[in-house]
PDB file of N, CA and C in Angstrom:
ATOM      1  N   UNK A   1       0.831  -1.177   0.000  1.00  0.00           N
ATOM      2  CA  UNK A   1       0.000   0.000   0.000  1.00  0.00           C
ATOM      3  C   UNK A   1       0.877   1.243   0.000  1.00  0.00           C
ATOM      4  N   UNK A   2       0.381   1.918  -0.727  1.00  0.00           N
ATOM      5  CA  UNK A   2       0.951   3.683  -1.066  1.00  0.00           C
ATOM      6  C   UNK A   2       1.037   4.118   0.250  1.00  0.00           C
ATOM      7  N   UNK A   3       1.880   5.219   0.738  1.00  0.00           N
ATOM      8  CA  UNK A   3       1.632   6.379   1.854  1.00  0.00           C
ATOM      9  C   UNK A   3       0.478   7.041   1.129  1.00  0.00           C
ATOM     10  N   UNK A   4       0.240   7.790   2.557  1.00  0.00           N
ATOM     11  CA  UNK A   4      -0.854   8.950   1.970  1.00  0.00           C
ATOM     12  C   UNK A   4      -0.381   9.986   1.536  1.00  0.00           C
ATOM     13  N   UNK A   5      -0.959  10.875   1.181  1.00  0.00           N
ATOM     14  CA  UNK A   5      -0.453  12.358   0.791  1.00  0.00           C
ATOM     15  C   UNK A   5      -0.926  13.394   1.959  1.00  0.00           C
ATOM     16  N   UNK A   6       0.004  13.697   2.504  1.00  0.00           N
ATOM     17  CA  UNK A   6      -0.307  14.672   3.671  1.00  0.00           C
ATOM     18  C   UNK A   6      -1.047  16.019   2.795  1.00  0.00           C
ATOM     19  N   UNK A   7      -1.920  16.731   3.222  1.00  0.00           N
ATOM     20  CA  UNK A   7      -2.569  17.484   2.567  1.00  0.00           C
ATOM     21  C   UNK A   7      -2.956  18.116   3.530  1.00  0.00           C
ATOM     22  N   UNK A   8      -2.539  19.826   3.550  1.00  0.00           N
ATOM     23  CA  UNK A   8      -2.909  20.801   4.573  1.00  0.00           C
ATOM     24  C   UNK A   8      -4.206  21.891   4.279  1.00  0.00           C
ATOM     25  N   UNK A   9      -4.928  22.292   4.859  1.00  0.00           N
ATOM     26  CA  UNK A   9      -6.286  23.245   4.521  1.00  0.00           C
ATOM     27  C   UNK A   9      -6.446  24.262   5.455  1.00  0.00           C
ATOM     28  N   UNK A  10      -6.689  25.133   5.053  1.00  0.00           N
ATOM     29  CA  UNK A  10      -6.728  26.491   5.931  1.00  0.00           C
ATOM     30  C   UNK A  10      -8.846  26.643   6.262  1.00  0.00           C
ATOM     31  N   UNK A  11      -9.620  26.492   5.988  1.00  0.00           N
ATOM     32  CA  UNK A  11     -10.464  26.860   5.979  1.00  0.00           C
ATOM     33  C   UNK A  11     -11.379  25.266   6.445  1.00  0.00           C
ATOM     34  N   UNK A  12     -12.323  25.607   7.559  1.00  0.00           N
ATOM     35  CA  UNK A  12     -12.589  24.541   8.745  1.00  0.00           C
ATOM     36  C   UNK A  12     -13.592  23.638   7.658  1.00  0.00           C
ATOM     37  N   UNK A  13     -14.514  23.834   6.249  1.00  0.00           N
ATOM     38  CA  UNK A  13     -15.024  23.049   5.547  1.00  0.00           C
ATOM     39  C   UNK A  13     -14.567  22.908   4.319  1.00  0.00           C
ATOM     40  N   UNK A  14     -13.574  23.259   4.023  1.00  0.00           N
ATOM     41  CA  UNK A  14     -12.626  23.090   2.570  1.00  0.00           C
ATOM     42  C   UNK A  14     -12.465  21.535   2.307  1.00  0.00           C
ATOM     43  N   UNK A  15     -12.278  21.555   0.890  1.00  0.00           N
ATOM     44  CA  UNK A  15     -11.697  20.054   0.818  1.00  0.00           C
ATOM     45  C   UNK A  15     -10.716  20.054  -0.294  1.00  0.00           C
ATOM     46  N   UNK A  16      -9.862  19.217  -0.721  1.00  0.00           N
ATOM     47  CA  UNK A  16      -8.811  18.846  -1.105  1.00  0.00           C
ATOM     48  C   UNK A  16      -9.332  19.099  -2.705  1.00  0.00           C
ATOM     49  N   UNK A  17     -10.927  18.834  -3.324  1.00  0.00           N
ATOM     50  CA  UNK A  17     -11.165  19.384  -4.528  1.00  0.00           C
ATOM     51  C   UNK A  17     -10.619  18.383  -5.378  1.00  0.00           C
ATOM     52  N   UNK A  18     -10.410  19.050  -6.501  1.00  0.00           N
ATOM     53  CA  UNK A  18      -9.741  18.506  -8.084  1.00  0.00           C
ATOM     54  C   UNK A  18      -8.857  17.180  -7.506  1.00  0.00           C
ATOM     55  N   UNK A  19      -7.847  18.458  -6.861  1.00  0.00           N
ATOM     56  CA  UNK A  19      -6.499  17.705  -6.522  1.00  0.00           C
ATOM     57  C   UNK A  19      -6.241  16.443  -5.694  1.00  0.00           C
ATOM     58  N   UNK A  20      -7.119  16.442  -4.788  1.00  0.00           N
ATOM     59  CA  UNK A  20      -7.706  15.332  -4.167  1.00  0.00           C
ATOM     60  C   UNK A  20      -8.428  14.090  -4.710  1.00  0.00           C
ATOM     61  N   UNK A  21      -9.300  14.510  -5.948  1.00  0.00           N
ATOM     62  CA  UNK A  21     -10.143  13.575  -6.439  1.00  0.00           C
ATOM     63  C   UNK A  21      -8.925  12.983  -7.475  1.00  0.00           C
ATOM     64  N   UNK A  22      -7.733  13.323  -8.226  1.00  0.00           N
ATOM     65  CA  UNK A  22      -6.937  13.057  -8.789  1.00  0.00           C
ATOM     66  C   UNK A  22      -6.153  12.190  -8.643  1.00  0.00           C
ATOM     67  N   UNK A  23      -5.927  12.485  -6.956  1.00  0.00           N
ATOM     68  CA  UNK A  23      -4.696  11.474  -6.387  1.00  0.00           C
ATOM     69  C   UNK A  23      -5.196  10.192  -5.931  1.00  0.00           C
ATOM     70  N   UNK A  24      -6.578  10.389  -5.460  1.00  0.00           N
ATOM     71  CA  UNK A  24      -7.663   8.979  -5.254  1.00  0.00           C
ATOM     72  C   UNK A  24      -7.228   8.108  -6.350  1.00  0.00           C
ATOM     73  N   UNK A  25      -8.070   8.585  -7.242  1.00  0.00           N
ATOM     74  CA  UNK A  25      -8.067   8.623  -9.016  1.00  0.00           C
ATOM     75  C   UNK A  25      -6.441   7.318  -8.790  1.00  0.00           C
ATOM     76  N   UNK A  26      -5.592   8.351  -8.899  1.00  0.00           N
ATOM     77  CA  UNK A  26      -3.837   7.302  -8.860  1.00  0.00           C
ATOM     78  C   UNK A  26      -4.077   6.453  -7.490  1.00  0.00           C
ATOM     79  N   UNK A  27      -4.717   6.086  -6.842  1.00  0.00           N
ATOM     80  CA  UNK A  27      -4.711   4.988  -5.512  1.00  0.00           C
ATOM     81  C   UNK A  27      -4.382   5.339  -4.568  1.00  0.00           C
ATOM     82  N   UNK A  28      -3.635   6.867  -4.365  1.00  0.00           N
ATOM     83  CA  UNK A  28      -3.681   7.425  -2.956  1.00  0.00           C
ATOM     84  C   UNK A  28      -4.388   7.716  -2.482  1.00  0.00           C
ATOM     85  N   UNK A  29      -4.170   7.449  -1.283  1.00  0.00           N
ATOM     86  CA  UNK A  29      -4.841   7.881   0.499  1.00  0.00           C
ATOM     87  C   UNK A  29      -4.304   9.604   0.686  1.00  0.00           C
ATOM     88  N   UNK A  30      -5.469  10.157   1.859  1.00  0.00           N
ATOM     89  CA  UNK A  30      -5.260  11.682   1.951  1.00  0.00           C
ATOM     90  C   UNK A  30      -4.942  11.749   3.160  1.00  0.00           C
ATOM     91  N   UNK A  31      -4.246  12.514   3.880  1.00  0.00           N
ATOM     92  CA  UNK A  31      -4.077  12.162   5.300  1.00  0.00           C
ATOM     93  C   UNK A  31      -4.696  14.231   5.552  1.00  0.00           C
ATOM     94  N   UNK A  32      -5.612  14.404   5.700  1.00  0.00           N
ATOM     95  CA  UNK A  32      -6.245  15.537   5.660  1.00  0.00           C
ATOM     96  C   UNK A  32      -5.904  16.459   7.019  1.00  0.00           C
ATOM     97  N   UNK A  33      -5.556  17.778   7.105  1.00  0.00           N
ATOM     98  CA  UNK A  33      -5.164  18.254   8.326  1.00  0.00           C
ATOM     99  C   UNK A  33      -5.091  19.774   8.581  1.00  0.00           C
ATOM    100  N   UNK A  34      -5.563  20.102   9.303  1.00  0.00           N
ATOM    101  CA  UNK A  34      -5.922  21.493   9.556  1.00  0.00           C
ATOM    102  C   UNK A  34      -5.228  22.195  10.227  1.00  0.00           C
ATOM    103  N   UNK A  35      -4.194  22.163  10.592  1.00  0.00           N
ATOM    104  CA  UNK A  35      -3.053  23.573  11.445  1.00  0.00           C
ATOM    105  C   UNK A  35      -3.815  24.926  12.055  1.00  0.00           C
ATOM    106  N   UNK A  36      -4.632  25.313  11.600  1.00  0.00           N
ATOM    107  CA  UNK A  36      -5.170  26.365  11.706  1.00  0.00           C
ATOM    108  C   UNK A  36      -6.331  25.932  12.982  1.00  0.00           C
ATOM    109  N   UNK A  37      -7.056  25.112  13.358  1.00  0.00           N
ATOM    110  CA  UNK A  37      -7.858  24.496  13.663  1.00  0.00           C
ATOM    111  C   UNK A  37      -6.868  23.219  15.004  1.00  0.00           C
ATOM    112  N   UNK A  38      -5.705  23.464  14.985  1.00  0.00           N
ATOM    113  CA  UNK A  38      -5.239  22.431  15.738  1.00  0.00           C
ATOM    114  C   UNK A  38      -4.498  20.955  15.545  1.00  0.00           C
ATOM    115  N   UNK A  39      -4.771  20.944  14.228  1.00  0.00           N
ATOM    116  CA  UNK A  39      -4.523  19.592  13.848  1.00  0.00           C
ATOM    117  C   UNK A  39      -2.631  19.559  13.915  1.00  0.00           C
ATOM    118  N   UNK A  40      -2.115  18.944  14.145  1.00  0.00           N
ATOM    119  CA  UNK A  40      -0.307  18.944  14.020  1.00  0.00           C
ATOM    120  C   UNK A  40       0.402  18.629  12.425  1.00  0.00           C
ATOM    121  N   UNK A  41       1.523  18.885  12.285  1.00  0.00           N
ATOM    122  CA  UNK A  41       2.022  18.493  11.174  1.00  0.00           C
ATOM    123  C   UNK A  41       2.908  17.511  11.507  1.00  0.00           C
ATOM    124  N   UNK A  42       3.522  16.482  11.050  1.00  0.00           N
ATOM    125  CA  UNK A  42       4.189  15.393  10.874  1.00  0.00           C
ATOM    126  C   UNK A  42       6.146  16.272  11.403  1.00  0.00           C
ATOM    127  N   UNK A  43       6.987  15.841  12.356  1.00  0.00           N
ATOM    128  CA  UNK A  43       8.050  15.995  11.986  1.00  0.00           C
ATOM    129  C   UNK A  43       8.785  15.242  10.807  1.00  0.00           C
ATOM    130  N   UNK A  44       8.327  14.937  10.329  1.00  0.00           N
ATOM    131  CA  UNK A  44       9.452  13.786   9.289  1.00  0.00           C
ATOM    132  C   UNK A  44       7.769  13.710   8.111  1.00  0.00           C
ATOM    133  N   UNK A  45       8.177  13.459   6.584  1.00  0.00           N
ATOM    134  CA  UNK A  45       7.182  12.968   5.667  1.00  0.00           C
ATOM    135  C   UNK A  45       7.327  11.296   5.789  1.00  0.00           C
ATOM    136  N   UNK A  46       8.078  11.087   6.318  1.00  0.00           N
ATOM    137  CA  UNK A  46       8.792   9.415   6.343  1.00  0.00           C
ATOM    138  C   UNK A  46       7.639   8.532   5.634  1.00  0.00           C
ATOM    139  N   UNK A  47       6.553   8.775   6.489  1.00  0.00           N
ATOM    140  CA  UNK A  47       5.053   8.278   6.401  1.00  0.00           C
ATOM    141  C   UNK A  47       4.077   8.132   5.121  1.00  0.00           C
ATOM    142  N   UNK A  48       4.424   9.247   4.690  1.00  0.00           N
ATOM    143  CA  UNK A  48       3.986   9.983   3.213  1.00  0.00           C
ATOM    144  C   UNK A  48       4.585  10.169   1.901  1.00  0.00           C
ATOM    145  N   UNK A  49       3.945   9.889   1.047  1.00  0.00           N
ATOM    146  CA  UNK A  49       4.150  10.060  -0.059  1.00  0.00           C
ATOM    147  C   UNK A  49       4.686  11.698  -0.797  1.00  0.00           C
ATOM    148  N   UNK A  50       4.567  12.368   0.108  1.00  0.00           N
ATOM    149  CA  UNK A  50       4.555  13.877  -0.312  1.00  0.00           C
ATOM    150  C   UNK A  50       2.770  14.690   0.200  1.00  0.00           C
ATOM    151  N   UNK A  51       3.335  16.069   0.046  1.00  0.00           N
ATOM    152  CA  UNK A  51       2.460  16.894   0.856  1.00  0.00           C
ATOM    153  C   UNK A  51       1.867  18.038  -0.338  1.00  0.00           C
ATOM    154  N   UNK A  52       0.819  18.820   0.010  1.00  0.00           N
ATOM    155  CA  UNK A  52       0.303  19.647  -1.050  1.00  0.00           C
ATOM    156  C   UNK A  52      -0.193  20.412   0.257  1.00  0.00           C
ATOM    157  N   UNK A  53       0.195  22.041   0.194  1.00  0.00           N
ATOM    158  CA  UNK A  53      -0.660  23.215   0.937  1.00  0.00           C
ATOM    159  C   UNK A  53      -1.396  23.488  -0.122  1.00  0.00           C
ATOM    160  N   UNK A  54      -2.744  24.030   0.430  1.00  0.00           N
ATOM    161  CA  UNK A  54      -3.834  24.458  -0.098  1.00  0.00           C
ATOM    162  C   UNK A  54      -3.632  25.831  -0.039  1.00  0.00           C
ATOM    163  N   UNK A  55      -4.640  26.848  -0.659  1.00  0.00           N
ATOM    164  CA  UNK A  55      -5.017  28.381  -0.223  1.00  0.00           C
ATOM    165  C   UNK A  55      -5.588  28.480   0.916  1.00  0.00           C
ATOM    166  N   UNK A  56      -6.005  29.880   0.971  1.00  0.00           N
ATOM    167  CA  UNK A  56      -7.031  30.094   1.934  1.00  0.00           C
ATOM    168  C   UNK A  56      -7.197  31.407   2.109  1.00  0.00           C
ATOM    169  N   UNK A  57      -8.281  32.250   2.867  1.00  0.00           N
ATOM    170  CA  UNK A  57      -8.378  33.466   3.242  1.00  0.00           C
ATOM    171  C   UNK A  57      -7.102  34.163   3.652  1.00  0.00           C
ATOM    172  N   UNK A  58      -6.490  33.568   4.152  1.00  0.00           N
ATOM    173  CA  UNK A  58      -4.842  34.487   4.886  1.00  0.00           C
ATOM    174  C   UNK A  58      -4.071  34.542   3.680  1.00  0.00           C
ATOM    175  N   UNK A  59      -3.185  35.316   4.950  1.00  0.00           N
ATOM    176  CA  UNK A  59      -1.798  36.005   3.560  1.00  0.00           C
ATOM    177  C   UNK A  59      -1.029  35.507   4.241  1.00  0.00           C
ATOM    178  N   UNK A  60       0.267  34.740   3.600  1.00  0.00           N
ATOM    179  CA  UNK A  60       1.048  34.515   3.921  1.00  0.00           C
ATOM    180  C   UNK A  60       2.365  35.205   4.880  1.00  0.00           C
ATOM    181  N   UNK A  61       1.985  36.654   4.787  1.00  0.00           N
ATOM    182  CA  UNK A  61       2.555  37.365   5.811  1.00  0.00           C
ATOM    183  C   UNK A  61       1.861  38.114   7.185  1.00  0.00           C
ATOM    184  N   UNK A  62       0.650  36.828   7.197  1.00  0.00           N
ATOM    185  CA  UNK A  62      -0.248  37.583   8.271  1.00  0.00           C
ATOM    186  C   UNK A  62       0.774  37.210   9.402  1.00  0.00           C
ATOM    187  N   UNK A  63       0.500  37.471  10.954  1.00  0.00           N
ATOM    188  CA  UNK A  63       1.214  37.289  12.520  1.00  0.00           C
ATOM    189  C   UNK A  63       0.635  36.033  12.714  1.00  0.00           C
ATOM    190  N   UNK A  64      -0.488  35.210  12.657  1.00  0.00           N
ATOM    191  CA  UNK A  64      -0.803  34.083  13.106  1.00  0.00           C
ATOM    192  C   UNK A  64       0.232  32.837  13.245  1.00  0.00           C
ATOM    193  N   UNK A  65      -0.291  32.359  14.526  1.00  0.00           N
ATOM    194  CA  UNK A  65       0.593  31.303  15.034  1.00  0.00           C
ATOM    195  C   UNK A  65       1.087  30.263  13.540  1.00  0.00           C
ATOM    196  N   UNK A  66      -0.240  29.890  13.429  1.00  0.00           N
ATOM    197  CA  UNK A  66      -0.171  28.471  12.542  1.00  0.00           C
ATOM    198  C   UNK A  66       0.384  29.276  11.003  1.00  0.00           C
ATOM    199  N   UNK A  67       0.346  29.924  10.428  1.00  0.00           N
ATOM    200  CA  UNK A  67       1.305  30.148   9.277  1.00  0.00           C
ATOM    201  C   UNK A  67       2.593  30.551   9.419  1.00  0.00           C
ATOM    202  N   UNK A  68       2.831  30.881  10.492  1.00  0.00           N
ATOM    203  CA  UNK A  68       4.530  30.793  11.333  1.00  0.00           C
ATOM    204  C   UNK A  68       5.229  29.287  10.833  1.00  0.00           C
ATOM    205  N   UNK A  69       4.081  28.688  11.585  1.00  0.00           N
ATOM    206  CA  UNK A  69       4.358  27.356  12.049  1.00  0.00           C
ATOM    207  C   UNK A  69       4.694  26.489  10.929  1.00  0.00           C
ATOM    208  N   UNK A  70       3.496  26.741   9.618  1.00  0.00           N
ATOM    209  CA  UNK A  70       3.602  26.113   8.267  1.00  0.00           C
ATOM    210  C   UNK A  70       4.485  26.510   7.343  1.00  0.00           C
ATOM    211  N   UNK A  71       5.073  28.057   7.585  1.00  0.00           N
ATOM    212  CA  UNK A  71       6.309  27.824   6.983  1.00  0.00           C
ATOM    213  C   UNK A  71       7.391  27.507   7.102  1.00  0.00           C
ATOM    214  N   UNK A  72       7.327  27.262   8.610  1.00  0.00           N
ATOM    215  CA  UNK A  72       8.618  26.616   9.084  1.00  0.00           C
ATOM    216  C   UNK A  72       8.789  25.033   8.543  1.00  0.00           C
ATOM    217  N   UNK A  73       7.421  24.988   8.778  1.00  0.00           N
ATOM    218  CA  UNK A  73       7.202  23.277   8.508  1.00  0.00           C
ATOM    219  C   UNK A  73       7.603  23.251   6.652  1.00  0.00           C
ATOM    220  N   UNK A  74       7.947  24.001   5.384  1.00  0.00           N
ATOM    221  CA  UNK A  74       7.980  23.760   4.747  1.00  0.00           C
ATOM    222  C   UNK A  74       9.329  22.870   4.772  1.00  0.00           C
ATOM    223  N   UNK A  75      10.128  23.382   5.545  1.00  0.00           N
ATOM    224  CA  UNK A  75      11.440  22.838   5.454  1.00  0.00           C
ATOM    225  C   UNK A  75      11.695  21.156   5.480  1.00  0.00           C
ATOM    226  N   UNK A  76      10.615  20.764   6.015  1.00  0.00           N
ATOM    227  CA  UNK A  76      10.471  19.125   6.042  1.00  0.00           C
ATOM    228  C   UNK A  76      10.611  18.455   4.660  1.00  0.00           C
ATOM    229  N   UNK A  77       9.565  18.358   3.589  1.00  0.00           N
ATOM    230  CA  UNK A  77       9.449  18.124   2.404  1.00  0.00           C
ATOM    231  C   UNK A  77      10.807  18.550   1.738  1.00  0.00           C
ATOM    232  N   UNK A  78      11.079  19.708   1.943  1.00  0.00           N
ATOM    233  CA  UNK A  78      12.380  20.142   0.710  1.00  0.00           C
ATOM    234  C   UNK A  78      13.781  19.276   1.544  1.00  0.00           C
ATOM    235  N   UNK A  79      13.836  19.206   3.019  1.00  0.00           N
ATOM    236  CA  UNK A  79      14.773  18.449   2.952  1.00  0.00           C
ATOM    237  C   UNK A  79      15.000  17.338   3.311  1.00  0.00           C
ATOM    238  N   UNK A  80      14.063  16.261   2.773  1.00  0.00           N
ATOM    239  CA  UNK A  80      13.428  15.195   2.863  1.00  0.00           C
ATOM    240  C   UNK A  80      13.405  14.835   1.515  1.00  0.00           C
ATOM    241  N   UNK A  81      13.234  15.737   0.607  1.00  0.00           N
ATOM    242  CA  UNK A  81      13.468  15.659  -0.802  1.00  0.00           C
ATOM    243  C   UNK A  81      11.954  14.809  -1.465  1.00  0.00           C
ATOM    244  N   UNK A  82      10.942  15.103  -0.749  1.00  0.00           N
ATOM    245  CA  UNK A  82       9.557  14.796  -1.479  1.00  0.00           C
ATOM    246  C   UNK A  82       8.914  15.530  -2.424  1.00  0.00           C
ATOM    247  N   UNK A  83       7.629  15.345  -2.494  1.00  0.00           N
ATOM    248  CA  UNK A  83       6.811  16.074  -3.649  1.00  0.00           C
ATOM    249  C   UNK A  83       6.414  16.706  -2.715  1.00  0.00           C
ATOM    250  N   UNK A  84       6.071  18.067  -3.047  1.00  0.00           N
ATOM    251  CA  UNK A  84       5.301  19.081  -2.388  1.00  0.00           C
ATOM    252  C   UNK A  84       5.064  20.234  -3.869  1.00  0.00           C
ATOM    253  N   UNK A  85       3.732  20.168  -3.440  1.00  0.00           N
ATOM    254  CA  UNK A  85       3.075  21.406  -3.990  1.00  0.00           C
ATOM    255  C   UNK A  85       2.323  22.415  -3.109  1.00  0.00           C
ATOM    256  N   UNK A  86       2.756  23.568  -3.621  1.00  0.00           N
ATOM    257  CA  UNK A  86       1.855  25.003  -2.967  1.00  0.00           C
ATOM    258  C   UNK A  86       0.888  25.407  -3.696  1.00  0.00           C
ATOM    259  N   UNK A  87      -0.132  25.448  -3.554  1.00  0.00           N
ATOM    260  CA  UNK A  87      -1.160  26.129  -4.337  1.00  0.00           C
ATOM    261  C   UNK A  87      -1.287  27.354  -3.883  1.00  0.00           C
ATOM    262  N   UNK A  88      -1.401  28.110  -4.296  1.00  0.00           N
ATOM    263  CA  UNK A  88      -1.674  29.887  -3.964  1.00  0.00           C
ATOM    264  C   UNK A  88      -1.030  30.280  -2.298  1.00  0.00           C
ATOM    265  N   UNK A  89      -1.732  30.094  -1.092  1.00  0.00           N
ATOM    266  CA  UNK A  89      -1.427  30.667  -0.055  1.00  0.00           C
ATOM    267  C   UNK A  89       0.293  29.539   0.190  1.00  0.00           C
ATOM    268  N   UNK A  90      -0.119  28.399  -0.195  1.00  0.00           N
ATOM    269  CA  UNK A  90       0.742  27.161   0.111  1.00  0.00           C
ATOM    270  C   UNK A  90       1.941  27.545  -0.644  1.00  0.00           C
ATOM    271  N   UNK A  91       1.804  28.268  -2.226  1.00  0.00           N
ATOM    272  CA  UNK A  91       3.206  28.526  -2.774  1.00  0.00           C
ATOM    273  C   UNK A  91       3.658  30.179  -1.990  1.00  0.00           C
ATOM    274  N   UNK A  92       2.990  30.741  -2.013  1.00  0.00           N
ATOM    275  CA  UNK A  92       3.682  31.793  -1.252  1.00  0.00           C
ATOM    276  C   UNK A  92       4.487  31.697  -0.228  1.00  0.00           C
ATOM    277  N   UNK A  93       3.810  30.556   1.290  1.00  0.00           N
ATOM    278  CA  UNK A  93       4.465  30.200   2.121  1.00  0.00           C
ATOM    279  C   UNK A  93       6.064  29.856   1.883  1.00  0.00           C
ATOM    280  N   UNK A  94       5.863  28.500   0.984  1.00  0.00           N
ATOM    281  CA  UNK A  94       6.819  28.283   0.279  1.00  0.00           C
ATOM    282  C   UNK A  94       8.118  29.579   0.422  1.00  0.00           C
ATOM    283  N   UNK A  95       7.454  30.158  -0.767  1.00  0.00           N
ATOM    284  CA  UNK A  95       8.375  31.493  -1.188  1.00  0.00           C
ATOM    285  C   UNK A  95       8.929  32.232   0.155  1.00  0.00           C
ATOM    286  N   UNK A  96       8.244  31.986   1.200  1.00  0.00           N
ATOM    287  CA  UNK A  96       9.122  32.624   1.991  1.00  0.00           C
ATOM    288  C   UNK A  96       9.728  31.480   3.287  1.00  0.00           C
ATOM    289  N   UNK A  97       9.998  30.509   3.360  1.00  0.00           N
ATOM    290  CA  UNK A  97      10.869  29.313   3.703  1.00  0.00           C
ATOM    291  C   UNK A  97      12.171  29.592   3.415  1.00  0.00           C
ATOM    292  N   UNK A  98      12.797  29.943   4.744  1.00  0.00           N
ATOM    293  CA  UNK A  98      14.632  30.025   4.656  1.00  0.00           C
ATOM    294  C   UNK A  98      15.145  29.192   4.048  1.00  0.00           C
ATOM    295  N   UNK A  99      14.981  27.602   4.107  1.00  0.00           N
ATOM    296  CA  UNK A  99      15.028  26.276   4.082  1.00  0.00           C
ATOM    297  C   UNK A  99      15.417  26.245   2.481  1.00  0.00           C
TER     298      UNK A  99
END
């Protein structure tokens, strides 16, 4: 069996969409998770297949805890050397990752 695809969401009834129905589609599992809302992020992808941030209402340079937190957390994936995609709020984050 595949890992899942860790998949992050900013908004408390959002869903994974297109991109989600795609990766089903290829036989992956979603491991669905909300930061914003409490949910934790993984230290290690070890588990996973690779990760995808979603958008959302925020800006990537808002003060909030949890987008602190998620761009720190980008650094996992890049040096772990997985798939990760940013979609809009998720590539911005990105863009601003020391890492």
């Amino acid at each position: 069996m595949t890992a899942p695809v860790l998949i992050i969401l900013h908004q408390e009834h959002s869903t994974p969409g297109r991109v989600g129905n795609i990766l089903r589609k290829r036989g992956l599992s979603l491991d669905i998770r909300r930061p914003r809302f409490g949910d934790s992020l993984p230290d290690s992808l070890a588990e996973h297949a690779g990760a995808v941030i979603f958008g959302g209402p925020q800006s990537a340079n808002d003060k909030d805890d949890f987008i602190k937190r998620e761009i720190d957390w980008i650094s996992v994936p890049l040096k772990e050397d997985k798939p990760f995609l940013g979609i809009c709020l998720g590539a911005k984050m990105m863009s601003l990752n020391p890492g």
